[in-house]
Protein backbone atom coordinates (compact mmCIF):
# COMPACT_ATOMS: atom_id res chain seq x y z
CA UNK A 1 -5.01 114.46 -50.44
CA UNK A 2 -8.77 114.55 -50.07
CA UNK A 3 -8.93 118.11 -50.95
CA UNK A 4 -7.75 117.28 -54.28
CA UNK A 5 -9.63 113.73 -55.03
CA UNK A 6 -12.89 115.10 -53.19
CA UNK A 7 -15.39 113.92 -50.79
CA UNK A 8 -18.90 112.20 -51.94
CA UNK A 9 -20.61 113.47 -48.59
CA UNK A 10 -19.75 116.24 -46.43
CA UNK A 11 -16.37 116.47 -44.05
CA UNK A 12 -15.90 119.20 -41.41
CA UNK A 13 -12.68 118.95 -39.34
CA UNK A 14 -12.91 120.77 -36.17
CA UNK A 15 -10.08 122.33 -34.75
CA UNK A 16 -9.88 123.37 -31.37
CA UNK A 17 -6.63 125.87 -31.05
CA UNK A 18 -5.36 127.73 -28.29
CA UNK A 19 -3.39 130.43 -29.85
CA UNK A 20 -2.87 132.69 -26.48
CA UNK A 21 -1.49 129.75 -24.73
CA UNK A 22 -4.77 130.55 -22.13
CA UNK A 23 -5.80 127.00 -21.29
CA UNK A 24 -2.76 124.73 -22.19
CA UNK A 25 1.25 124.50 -22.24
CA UNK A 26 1.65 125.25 -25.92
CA UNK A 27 0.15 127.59 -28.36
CA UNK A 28 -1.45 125.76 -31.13
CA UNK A 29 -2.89 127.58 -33.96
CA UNK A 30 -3.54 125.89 -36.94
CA UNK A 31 -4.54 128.30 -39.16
CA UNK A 32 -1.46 127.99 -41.54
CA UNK A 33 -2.98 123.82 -42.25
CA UNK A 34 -5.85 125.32 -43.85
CA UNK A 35 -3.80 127.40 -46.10
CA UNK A 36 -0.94 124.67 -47.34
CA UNK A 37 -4.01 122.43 -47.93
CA UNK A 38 -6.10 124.84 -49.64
CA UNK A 39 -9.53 123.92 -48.09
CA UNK A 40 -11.59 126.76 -46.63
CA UNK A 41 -11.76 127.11 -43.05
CA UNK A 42 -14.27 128.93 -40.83
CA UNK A 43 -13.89 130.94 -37.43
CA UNK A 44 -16.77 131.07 -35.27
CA UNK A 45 -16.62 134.18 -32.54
CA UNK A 46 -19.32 133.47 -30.18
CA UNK A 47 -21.43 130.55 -29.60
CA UNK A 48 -23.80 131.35 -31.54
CA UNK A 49 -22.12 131.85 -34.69
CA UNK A 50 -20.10 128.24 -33.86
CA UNK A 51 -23.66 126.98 -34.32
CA UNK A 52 -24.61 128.78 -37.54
CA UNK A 53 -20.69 128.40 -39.24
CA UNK A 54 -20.82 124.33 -38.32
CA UNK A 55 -23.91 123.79 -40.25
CA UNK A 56 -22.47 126.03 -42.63
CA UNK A 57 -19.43 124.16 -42.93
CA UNK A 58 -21.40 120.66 -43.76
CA UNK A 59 -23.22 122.68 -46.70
CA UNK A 60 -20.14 123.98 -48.23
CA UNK A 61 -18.74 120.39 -47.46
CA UNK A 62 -21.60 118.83 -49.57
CA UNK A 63 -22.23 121.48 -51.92
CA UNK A 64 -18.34 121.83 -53.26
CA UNK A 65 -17.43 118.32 -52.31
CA UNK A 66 -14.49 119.18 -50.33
CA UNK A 67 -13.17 119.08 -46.61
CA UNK A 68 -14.03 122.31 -44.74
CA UNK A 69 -11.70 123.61 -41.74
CA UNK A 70 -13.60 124.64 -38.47
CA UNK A 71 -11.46 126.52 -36.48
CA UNK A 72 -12.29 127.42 -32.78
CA UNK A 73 -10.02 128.80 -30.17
CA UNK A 74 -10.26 129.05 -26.38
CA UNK A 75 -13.06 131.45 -26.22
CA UNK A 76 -15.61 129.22 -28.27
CA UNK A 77 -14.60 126.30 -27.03
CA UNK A 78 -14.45 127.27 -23.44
């Protein structure tokens, strides 16, 4: 997978979960994806910090040369 072979650039996958079932017919948290393909992942709070973790996200990308998880749920998304 790429987190094994590496990325030359930077790659952020942004996941946009629901976990309380608040906005959609299933629960979807993908937390678990990060884990079992051992790439960090980050979990913005607030708007603000969405900001500051995705930039974060493409420097850790870059720097380490690996995919980075971005994990939002229905309150930063919404």
């Amino acid at each position: 997978t790429v987190a094994y072979t590496g990325v030359p650039g930077a790659l952020v996958i942004v996941s946009a979960d629901d976990p309380g079932m608040h906005s959609s017919q299933n629960e979807q948290d993908n937390r678990n994806f990060a884990k079992a393909a051992g790439v960090p992942m980050l979990e913005p709070s607030d708007s603000q910090e969405a900001y500051d973790l995705t930039r974060e996200a493409f420097r850790l990308s870059h720097t380490h040369q690996i995919p980075v998880l971005l994990r939002m749920t229905t309150r930063t998304c919404h």
